[in-house]
C-alpha atoms as a PDB file:
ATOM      1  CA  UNK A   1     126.847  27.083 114.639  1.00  0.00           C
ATOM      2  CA  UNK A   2     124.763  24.236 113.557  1.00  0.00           C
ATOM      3  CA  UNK A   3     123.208  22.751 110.860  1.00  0.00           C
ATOM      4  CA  UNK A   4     121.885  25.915 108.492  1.00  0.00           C
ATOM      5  CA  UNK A   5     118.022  25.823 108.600  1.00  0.00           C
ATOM      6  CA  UNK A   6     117.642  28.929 106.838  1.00  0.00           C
ATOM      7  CA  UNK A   7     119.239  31.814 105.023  1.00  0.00           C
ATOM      8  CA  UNK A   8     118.308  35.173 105.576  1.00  0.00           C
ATOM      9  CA  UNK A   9     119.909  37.837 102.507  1.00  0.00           C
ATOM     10  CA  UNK A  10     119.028  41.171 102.542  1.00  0.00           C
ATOM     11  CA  UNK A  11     119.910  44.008 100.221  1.00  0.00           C
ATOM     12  CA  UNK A  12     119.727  47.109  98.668  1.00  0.00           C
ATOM     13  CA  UNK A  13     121.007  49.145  95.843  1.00  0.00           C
ATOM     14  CA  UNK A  14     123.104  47.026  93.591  1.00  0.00           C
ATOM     15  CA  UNK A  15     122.050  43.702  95.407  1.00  0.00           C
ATOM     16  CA  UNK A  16     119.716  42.048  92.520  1.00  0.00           C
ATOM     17  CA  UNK A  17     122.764  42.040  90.173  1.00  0.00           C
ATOM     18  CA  UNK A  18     124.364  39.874  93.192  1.00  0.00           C
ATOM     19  CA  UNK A  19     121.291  37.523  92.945  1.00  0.00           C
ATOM     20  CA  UNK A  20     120.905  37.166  89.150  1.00  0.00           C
ATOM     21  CA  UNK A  21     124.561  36.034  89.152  1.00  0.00           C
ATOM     22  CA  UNK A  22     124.093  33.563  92.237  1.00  0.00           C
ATOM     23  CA  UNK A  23     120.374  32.002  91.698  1.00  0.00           C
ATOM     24  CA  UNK A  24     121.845  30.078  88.501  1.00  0.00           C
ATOM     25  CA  UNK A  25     124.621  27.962  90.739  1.00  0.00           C
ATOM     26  CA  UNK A  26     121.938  27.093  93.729  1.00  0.00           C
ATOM     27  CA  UNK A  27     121.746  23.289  94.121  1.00  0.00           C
ATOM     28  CA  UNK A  28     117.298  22.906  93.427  1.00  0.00           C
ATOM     29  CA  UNK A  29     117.190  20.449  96.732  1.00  0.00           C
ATOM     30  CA  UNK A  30     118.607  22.558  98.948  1.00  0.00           C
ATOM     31  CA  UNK A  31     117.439  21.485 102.675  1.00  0.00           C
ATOM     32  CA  UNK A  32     116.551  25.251 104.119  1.00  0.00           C
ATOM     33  CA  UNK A  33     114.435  27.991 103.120  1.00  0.00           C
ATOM     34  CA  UNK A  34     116.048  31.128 101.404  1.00  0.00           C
ATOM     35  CA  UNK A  35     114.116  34.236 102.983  1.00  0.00           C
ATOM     36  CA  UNK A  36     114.801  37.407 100.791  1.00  0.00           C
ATOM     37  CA  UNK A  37     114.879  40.635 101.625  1.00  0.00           C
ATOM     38  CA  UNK A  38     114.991  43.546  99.219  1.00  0.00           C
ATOM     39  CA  UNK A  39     114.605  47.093  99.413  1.00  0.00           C
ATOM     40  CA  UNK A  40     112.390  47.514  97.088  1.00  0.00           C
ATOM     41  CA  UNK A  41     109.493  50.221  95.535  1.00  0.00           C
ATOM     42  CA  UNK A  42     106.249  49.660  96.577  1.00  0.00           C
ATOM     43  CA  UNK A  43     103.341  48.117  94.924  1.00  0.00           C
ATOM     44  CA  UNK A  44     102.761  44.748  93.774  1.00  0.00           C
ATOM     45  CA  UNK A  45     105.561  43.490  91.767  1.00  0.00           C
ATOM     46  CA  UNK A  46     105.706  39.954  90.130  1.00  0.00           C
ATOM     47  CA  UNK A  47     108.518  41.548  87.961  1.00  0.00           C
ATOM     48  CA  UNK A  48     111.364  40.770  90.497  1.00  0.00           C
ATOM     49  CA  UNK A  49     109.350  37.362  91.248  1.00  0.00           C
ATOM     50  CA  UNK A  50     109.435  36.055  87.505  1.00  0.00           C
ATOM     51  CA  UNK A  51     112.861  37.756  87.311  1.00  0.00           C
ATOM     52  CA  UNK A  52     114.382  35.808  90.218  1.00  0.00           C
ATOM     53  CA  UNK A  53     112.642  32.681  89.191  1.00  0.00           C
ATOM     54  CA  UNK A  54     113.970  32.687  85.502  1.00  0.00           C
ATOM     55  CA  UNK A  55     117.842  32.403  87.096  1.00  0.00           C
ATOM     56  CA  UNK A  56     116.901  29.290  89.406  1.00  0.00           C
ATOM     57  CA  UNK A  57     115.372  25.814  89.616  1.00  0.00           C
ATOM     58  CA  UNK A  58     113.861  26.911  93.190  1.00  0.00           C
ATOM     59  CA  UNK A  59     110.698  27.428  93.501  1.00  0.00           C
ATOM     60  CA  UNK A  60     110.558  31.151  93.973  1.00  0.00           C
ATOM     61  CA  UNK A  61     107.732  32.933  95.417  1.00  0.00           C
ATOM     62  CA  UNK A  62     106.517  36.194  97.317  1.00  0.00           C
ATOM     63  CA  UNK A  63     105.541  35.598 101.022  1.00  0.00           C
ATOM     64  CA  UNK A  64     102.325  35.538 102.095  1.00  0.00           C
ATOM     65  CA  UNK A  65     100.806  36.186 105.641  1.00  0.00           C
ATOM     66  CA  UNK A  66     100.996  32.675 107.930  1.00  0.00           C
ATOM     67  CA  UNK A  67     102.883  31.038 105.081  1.00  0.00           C
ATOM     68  CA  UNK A  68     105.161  27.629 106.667  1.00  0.00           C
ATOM     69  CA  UNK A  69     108.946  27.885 105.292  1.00  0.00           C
ATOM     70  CA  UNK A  70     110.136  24.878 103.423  1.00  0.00           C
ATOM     71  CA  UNK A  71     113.159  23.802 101.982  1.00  0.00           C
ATOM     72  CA  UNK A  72     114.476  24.224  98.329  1.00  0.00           C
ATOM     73  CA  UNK A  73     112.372  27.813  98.147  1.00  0.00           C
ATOM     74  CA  UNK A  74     113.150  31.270  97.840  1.00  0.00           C
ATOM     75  CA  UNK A  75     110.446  33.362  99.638  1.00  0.00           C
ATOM     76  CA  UNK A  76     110.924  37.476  98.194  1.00  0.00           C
ATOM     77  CA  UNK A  77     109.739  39.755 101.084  1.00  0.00           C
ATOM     78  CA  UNK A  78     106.985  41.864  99.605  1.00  0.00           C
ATOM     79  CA  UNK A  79     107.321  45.206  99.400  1.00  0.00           C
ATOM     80  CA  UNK A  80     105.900  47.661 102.316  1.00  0.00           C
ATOM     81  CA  UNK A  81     105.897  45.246 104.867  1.00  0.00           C
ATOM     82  CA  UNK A  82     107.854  44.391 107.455  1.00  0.00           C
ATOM     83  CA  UNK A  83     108.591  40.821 107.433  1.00  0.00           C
ATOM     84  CA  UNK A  84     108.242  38.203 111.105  1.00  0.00           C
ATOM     85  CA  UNK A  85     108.977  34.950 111.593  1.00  0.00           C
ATOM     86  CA  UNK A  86     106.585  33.240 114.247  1.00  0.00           C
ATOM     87  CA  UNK A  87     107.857  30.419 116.513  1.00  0.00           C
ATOM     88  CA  UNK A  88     106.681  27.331 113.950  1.00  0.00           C
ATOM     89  CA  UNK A  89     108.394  28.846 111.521  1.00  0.00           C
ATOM     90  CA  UNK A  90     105.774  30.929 109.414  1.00  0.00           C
ATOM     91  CA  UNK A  91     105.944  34.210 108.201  1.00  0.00           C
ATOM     92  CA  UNK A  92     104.046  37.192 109.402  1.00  0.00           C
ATOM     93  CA  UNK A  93     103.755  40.767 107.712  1.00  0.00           C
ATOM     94  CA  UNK A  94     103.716  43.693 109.680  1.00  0.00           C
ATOM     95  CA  UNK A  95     103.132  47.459 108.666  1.00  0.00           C
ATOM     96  CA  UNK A  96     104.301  49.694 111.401  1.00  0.00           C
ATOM     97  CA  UNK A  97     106.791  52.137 110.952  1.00  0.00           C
ATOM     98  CA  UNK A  98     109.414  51.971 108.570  1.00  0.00           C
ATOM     99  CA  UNK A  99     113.320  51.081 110.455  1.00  0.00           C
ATOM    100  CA  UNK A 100     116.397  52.335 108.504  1.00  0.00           C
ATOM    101  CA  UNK A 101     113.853  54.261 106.195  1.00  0.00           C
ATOM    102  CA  UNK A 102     112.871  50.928 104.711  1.00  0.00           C
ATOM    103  CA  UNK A 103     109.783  48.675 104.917  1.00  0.00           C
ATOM    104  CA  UNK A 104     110.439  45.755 104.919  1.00  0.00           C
ATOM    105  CA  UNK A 105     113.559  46.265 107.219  1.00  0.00           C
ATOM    106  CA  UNK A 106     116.722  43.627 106.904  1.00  0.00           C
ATOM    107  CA  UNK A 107     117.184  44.365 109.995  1.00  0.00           C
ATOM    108  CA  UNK A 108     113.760  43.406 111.389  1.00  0.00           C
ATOM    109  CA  UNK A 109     113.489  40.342 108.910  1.00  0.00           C
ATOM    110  CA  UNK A 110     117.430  39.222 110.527  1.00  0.00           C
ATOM    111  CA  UNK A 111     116.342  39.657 114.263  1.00  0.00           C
ATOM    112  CA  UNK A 112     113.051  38.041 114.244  1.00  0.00           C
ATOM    113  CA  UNK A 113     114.224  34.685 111.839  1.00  0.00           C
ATOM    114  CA  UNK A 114     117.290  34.931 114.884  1.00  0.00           C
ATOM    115  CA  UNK A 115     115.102  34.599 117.234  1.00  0.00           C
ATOM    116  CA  UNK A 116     113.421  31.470 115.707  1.00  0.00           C
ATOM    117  CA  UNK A 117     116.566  29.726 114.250  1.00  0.00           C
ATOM    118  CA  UNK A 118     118.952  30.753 116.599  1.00  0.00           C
ATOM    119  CA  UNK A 119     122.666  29.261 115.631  1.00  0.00           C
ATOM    120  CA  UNK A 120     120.908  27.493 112.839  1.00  0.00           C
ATOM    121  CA  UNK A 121     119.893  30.543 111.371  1.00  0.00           C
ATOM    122  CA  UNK A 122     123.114  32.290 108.197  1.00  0.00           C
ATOM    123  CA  UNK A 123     122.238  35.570 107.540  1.00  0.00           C
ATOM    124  CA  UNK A 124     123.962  37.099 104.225  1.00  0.00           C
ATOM    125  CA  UNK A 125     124.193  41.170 103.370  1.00  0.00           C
ATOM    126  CA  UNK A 126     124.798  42.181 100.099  1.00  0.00           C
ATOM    127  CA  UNK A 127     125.585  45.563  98.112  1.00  0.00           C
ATOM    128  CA  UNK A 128     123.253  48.576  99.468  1.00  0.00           C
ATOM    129  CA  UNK A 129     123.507  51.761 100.615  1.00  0.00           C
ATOM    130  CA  UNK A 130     122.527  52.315 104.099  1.00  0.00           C
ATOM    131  CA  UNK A 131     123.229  50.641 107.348  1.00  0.00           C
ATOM    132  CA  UNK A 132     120.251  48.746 107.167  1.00  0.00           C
ATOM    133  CA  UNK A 133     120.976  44.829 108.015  1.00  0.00           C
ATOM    134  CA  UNK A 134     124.092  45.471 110.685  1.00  0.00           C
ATOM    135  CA  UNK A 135     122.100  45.363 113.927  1.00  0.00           C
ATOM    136  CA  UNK A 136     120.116  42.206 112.459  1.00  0.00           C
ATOM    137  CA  UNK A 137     123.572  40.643 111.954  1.00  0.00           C
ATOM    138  CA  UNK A 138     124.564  41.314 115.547  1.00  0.00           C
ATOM    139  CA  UNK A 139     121.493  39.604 116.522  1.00  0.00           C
ATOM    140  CA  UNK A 140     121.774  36.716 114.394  1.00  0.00           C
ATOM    141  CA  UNK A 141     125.312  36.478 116.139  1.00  0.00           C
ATOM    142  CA  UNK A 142     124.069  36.777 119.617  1.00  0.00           C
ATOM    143  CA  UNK A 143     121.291  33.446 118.943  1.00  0.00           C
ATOM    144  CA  UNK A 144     124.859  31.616 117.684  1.00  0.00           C
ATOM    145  CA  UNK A 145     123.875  31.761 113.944  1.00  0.00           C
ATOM    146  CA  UNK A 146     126.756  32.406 111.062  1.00  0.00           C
ATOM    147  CA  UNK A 147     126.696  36.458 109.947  1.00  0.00           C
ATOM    148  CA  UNK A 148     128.144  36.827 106.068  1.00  0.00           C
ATOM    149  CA  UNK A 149     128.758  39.847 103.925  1.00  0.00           C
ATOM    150  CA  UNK A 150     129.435  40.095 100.432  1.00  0.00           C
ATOM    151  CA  UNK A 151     132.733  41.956 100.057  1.00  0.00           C
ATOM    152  CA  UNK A 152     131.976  45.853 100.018  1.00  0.00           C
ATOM    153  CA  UNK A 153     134.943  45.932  96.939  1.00  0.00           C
ATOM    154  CA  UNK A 154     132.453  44.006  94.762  1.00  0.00           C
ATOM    155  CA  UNK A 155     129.679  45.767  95.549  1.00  0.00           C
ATOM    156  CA  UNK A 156     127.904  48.685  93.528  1.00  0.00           C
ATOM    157  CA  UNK A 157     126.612  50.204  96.749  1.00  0.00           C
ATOM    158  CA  UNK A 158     129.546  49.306  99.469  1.00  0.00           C
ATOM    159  CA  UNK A 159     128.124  50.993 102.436  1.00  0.00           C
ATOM    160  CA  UNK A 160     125.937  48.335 103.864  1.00  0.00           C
ATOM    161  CA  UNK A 161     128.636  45.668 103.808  1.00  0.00           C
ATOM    162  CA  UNK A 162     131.395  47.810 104.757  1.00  0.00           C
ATOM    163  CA  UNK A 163     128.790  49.284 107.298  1.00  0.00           C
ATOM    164  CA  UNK A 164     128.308  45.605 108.742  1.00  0.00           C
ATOM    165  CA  UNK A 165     131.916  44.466 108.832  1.00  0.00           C
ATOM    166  CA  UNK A 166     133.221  47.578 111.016  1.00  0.00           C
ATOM    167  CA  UNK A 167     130.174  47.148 113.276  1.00  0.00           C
ATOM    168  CA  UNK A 168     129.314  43.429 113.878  1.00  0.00           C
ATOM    169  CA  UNK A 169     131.515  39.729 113.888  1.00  0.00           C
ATOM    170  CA  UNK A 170     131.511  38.985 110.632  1.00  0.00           C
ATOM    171  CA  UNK A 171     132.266  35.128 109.514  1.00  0.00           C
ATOM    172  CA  UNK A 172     132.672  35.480 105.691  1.00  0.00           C
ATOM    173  CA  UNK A 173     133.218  38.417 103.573  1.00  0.00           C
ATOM    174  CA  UNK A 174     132.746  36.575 100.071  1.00  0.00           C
ATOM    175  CA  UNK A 175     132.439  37.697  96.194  1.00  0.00           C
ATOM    176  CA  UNK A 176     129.782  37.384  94.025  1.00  0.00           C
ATOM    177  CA  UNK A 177     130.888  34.281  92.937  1.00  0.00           C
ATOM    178  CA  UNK A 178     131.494  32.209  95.459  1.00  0.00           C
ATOM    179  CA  UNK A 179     128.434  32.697  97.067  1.00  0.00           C
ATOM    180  CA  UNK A 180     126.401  29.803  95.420  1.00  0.00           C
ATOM    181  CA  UNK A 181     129.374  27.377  96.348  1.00  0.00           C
ATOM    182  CA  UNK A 182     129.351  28.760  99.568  1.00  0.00           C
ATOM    183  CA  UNK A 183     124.977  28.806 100.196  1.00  0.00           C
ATOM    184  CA  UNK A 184     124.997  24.728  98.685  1.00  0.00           C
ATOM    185  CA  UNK A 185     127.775  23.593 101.038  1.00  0.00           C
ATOM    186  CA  UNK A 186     125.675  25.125 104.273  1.00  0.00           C
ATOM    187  CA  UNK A 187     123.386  22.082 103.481  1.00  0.00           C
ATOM    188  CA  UNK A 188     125.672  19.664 103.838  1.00  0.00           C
END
């Protein structure tokens, strides 16, 4: 694994209470991108947007199409789209078929960002209630990156976690509350 040059988090059901308690902690200059992806209803939501931004002093923002990453931001994948990384490291949206029911799909958002950061990439699954995000773990395992789940005990929806741990090599299981500790030490 080397240095982290982005974080990947999906999640479901129960996953934004994860984030409201996690944002807060997050060191502002952190040196990587955070790429969020949320199941989510559709339609044009700066709700969750404003929300997330309200809890942190990164800039937080909804991806657009051809959009660079940069460091010290949260990017929200918007909803009904899947969400690409491209080679130098800008985002594309995609709206073909929904994958695990979902669009955007964790796992399509986990694969694709593997495939660009390979073992620089950390990919964290929170609370949710399908088995959406395991096979994107896998992947980010198989380009060398770090896989993380938060622990299915603390989580509202357990499945996806659990889901993840009996099905892919898992680095971390972690609680809500380490996380932030855990996301600002990946910079150093």
């Amino acid at each position: 694994m080397g240095s982290c040059e982005a974080l990947v988090i999906g999640g479901s059901a129960g996953s934004l209470d994860v984030l409201l308690k996690v944002l807060p902690g997050l060191d502002p200059s952190l040196a990587f991108p955070i790429i969020l992806i949320l199941h989510r209803k559709s339609g044009k939501d700066s709700i969750l947007t404003n929300l997330l931004a309200s809890k942190t002093r990164l800039k937080v923002k909804e991806i657009d199409e051809k959009e660079k990453a940069t460091p010290g931001t949260l990017y929200i994948a918007p909803p009904n789209y899947h969400l690409l990384m491209e080679n130098d490291q800008t985002f594309s949206l995609d709206a073909s078929e929904k994958v695990n029911f979902s669009r955007p799909s964790i796992d399509v958002a986990f694969e694709s960002a593997a495939e660009v950061y390979k073992e620089h990439l950390v990919g964290l699954l929170l609370s949710g209630a399908n088995s959406d995000g395991t096979i994107g773990l896998q992947c980010v395992k198989e380009y060398g990156g770090r896989a993380i789940i938060q622990n299915p005990e603390s989580a509202v929806a357990g499945y996806m976690p659990e889901y993840a741990l009996e099905h892919a090599a898992i680095d971390d299981v972690l609680n809500p509350e380490e996380m932030a500790d855990y996301i600002n030490k990946l910079a150093k």
